[in-house]
Protein backbone atom coordinates (compact mmCIF):
# COMPACT_ATOMS: atom_id res chain seq x y z
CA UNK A 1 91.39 129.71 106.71
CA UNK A 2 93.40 132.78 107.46
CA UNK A 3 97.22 132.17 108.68
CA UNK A 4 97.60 131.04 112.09
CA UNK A 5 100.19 132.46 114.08
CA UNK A 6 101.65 129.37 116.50
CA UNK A 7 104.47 129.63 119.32
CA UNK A 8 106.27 126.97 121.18
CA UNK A 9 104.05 124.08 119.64
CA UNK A 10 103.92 121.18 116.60
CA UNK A 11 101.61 121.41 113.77
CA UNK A 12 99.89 119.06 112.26
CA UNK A 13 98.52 119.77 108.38
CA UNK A 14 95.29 117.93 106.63
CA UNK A 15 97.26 117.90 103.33
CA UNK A 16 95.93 115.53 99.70
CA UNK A 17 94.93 112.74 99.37
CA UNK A 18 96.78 109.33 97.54
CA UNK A 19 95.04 108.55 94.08
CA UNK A 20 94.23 104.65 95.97
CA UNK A 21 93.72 104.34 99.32
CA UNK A 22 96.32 102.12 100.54
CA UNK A 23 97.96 99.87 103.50
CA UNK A 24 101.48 98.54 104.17
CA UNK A 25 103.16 100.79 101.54
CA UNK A 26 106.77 101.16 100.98
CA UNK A 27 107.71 104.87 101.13
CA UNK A 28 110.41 107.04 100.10
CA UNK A 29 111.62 110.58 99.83
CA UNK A 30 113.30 113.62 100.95
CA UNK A 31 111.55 116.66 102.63
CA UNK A 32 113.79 119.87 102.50
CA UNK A 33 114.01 122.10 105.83
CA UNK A 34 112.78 125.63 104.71
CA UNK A 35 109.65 124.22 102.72
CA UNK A 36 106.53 122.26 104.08
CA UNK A 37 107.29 119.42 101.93
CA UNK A 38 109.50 118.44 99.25
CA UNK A 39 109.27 115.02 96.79
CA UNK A 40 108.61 111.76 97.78
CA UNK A 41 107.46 108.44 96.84
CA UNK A 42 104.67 105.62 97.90
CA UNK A 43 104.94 102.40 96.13
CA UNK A 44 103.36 98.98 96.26
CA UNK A 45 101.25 97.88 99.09
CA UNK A 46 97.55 96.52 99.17
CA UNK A 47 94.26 98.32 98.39
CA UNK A 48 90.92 98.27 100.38
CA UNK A 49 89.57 94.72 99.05
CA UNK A 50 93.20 93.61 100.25
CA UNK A 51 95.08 92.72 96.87
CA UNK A 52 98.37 93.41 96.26
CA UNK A 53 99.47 96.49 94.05
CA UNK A 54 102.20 97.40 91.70
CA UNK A 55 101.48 101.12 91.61
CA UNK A 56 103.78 104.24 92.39
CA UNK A 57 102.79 107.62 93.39
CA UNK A 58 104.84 110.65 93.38
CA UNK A 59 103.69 113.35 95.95
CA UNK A 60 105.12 117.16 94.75
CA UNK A 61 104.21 118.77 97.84
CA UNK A 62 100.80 119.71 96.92
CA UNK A 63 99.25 116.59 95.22
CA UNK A 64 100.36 113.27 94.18
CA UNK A 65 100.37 111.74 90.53
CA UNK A 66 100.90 108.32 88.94
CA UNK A 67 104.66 107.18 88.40
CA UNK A 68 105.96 103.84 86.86
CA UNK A 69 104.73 100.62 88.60
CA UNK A 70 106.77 98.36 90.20
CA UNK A 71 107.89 94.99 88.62
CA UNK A 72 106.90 92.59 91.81
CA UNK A 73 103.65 92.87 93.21
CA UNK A 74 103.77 93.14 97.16
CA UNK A 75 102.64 94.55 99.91
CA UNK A 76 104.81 94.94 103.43
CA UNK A 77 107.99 96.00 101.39
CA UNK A 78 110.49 98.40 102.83
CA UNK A 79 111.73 101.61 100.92
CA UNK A 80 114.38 104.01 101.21
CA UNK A 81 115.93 106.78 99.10
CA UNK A 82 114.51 109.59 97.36
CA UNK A 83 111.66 110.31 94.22
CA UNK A 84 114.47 109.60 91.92
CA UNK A 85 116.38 107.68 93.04
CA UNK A 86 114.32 104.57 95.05
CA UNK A 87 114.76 101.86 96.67
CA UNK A 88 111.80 99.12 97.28
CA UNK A 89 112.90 95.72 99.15
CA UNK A 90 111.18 92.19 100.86
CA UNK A 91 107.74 92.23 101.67
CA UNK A 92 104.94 89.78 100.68
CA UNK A 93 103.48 88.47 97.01
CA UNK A 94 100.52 87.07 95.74
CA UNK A 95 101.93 83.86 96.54
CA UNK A 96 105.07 83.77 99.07
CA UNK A 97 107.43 86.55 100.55
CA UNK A 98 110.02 88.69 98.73
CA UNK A 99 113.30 88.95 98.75
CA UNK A 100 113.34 91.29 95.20
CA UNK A 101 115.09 94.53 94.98
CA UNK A 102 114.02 97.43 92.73
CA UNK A 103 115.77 100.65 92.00
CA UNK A 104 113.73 104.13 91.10
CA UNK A 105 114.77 106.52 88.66
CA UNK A 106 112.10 108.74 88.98
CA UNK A 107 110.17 107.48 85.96
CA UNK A 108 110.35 103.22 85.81
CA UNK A 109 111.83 100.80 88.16
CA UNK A 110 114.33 98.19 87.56
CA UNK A 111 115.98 95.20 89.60
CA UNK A 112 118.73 95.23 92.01
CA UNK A 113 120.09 92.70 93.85
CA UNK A 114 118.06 90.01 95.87
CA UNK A 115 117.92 90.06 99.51
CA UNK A 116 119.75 87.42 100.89
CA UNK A 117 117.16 86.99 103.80
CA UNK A 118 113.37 86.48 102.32
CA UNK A 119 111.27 88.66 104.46
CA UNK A 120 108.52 91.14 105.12
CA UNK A 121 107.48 93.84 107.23
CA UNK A 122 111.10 95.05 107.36
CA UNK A 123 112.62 98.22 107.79
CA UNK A 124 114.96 100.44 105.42
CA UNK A 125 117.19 103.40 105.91
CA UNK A 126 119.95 104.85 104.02
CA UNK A 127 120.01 105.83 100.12
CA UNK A 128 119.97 103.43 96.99
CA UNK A 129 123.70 102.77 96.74
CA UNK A 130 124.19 102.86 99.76
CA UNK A 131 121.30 100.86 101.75
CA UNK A 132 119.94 99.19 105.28
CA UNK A 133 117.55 96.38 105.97
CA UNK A 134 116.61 95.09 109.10
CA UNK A 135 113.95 92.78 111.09
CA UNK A 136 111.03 91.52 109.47
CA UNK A 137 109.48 88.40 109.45
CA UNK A 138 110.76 85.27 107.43
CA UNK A 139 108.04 83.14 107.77
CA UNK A 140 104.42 84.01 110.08
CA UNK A 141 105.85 82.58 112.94
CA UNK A 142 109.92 83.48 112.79
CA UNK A 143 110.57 86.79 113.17
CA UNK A 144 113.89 88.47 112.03
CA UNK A 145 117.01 89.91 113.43
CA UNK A 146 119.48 90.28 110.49
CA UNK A 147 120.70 93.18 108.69
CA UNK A 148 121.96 93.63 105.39
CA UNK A 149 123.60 96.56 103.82
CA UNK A 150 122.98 97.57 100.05
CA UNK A 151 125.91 98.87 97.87
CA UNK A 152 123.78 99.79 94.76
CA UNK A 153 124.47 96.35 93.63
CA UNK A 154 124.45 93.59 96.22
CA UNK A 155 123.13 92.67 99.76
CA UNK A 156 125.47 91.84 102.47
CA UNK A 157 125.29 90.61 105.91
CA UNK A 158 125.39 93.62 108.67
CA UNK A 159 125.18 93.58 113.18
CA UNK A 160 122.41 91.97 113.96
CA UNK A 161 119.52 94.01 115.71
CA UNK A 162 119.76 92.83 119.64
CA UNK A 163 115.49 92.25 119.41
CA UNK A 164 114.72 90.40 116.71
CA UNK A 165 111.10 92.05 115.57
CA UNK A 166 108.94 92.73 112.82
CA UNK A 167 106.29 96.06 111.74
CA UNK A 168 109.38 98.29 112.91
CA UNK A 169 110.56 101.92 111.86
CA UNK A 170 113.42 102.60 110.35
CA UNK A 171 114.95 106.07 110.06
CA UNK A 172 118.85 107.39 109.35
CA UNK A 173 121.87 106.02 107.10
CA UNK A 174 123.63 102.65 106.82
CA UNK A 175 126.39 103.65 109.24
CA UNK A 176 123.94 105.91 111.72
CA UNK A 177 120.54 104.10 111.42
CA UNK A 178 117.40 103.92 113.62
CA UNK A 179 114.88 100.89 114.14
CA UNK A 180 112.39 101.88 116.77
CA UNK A 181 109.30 100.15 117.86
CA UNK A 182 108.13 97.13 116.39
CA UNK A 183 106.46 93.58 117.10
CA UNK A 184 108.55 90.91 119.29
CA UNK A 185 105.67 89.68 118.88
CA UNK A 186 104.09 92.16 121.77
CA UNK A 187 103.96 96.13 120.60
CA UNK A 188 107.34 97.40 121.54
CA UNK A 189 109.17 100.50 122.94
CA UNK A 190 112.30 99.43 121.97
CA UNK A 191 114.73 101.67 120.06
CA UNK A 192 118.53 100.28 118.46
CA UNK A 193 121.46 102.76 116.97
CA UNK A 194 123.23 101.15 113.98
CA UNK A 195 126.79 102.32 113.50
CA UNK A 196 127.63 100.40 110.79
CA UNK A 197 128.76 97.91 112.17
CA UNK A 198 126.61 96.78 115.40
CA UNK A 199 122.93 97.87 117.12
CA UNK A 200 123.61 99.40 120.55
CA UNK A 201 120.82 100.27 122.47
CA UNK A 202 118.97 103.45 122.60
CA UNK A 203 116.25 105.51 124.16
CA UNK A 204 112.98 103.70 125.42
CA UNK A 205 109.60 105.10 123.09
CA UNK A 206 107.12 106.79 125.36
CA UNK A 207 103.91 104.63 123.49
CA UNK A 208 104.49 100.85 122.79
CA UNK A 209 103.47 99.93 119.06
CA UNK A 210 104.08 98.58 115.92
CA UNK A 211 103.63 99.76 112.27
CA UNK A 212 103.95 103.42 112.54
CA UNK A 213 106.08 105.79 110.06
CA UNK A 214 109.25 106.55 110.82
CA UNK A 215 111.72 109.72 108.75
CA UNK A 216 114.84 111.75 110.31
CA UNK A 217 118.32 110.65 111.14
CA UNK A 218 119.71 108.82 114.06
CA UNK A 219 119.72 111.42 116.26
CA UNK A 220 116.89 113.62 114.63
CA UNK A 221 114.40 110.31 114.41
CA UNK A 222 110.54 110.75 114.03
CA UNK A 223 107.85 108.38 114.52
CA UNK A 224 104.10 108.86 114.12
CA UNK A 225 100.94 106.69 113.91
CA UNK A 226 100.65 102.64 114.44
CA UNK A 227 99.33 100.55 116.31
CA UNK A 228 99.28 100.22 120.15
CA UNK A 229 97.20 98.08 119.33
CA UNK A 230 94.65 100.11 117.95
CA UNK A 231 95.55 103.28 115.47
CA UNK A 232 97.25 105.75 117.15
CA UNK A 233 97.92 109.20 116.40
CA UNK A 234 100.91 109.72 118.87
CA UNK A 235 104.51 111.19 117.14
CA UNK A 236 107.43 111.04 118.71
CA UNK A 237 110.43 113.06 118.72
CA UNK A 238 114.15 111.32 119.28
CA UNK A 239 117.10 113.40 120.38
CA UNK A 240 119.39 110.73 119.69
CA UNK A 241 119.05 109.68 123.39
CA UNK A 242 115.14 109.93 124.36
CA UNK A 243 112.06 110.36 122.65
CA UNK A 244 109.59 113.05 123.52
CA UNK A 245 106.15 114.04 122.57
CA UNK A 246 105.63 115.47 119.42
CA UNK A 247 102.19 116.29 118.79
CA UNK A 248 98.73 114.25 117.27
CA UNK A 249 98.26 113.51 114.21
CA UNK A 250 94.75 114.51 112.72
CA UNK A 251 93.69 111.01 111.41
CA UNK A 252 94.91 107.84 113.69
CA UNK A 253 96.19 104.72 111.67
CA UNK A 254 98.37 102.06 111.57
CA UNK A 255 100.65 100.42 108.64
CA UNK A 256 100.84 104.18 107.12
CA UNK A 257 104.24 105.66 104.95
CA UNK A 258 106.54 108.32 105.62
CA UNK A 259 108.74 110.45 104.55
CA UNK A 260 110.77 113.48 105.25
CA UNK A 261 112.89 114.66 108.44
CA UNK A 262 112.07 115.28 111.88
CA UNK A 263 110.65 118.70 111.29
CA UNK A 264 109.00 118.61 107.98
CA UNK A 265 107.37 115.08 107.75
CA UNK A 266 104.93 113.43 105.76
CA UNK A 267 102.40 110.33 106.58
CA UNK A 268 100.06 108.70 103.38
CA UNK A 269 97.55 105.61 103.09
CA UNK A 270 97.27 103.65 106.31
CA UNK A 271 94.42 101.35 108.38
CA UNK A 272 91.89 103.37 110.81
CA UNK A 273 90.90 100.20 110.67
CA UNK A 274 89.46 101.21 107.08
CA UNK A 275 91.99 101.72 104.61
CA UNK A 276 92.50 105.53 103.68
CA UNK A 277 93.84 107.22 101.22
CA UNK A 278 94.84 110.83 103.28
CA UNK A 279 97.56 112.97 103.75
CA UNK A 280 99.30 114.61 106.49
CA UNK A 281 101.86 117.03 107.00
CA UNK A 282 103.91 117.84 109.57
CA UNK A 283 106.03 121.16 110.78
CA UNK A 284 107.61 121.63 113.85
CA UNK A 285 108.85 124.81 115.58
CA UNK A 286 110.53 125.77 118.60
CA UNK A 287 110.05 129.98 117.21
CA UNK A 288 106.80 131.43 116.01
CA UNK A 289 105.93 129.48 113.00
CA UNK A 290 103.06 131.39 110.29
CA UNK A 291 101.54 128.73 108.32
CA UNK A 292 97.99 128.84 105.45
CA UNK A 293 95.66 125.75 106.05
């Protein structure tokens, strides 16, 4: 297709597809402002007949590629970090949940410290030495509140969140993070700032749901995709006080990965209900923005 010439409006980009189709992945990685997208990371998760996976993929901003599996096979982990240097917590075995840790060096992954809450369908934020995880749930029926904060070699207690939920976002750093939406167990708006210390409350999401991606900072947040409660393609935009619309994605789905920052994003694997395997991109711009599909 020839360039399109947009003003004033969000863009949403068709871009490859993951090797596997996959569902509840943990995802990682760092988008840099200036190009569509940077590196970034999917890892673990489940596949389309629904068993666990060890695999890693490494996306280079046009395609992705095969990196070093994980040690612990799960699904409904939490990740933070970047391509090189990962971090992969919680989420849910063969058998029972996780509370493993496992560090990425860009090539193989190695263990970290245990979690001191067992838990899946968390959220992460921050880097690897210096990490966040928050909600969850510890058992089907008990969801969690707790944080802990990562310091590249242990887990320690942090605030806990004020709604104690599960299937949430996570976006920001361990003294400015994000948790947004979420199951309490309804599909919630609810967003919480983390200042290291304690959640405060923030800005009310427009659209109620649960497992969508979430990238950006604190007060640069993005969210896109969930479930509300079917797959949705809504994104969001946080200011740091309110969220605002921020275009459709192409493909709606729930339990997807992100990564990147709130104007250069990236969304992988997912339920429509089907488990996929595509791509998205995403570019903002306030200016006139010339892009190549």
């Amino acid at each position: 297709m020839a360039n399109a010439f947009i003003t004033m409006i969000n863009l949403v980009i068709k871009g490859i597809n993951l090797i596997k189709p996959g569902k509840d992945i943990g995802s990682l990685g760092q988008i840099s402002l200036g190009r569509l997208v940077g590196e970034c990371i999917a890892s673990g998760g489940a596949n389309p007949a629904g068993t666990n996976v060890t695999c890693t993929e490494e996306y280079n901003g046009t395609s992705w590629s095969a990196g070093g599996a994980m040690i612990t096979v799960r699904r409904s982990l939490a990740g933070t970090g970047t391509q090189n240097l990962g971090l992969a917590m919680g989420g849910f075995g063969n058998i029972a949940f996780c509370n493993n840790t496992e560090e990425y060096n860009g090539t193989s992954w190695s263990a970290g410290g245990a979690l001191s809450t067992v838990r899946y369908y968390l959220a992460g934020a921050g880097t690897q030495n210096v990490g966040l995880a928050f909600g969850g749930l510890r058992s089907p029926l008990v969801l969690a509140n707790n944080t802990e904060e990562y310091d590249g070699a242990s887990w320690a207690s942090g605030g806990n969140l004020i709604t104690a939920r599960s299937l949430l976002a996570g976006a920001g750093i361990q003294n400015e993070g994000l948790a947004f939406g979420g199951a309490t167990p309804g599909d919630s708006t609810c967003t919480e700032e983390y200042n290291g210390t304690s959640w405060s409350a923030g800005g009310a999401m427009i659209t109620a749901r649960a497992a969508m991606g979430g990238v950006g900072t604190q007060n640069t947040g993005l969210g896109f995709g969930g479930t509300a409660p079917g797959a949705s393609a809504c994104t969001e935009r946080y200011n740091g006080t309110s969220w605002s619309n921020g275009g459709t994605m192409i493909t709606a789905r729930g339990r997807l990965g992100g990564a990147g920052t709130q104007d250069a994003g990236l969304a992988f694997g997912g339920i429509t209900p089907t488990v996929v395997a595509c791509t998205e991109e995403y570019v903002y711009s306030e200016g006139i923005l010339v892009c190549t599909l």
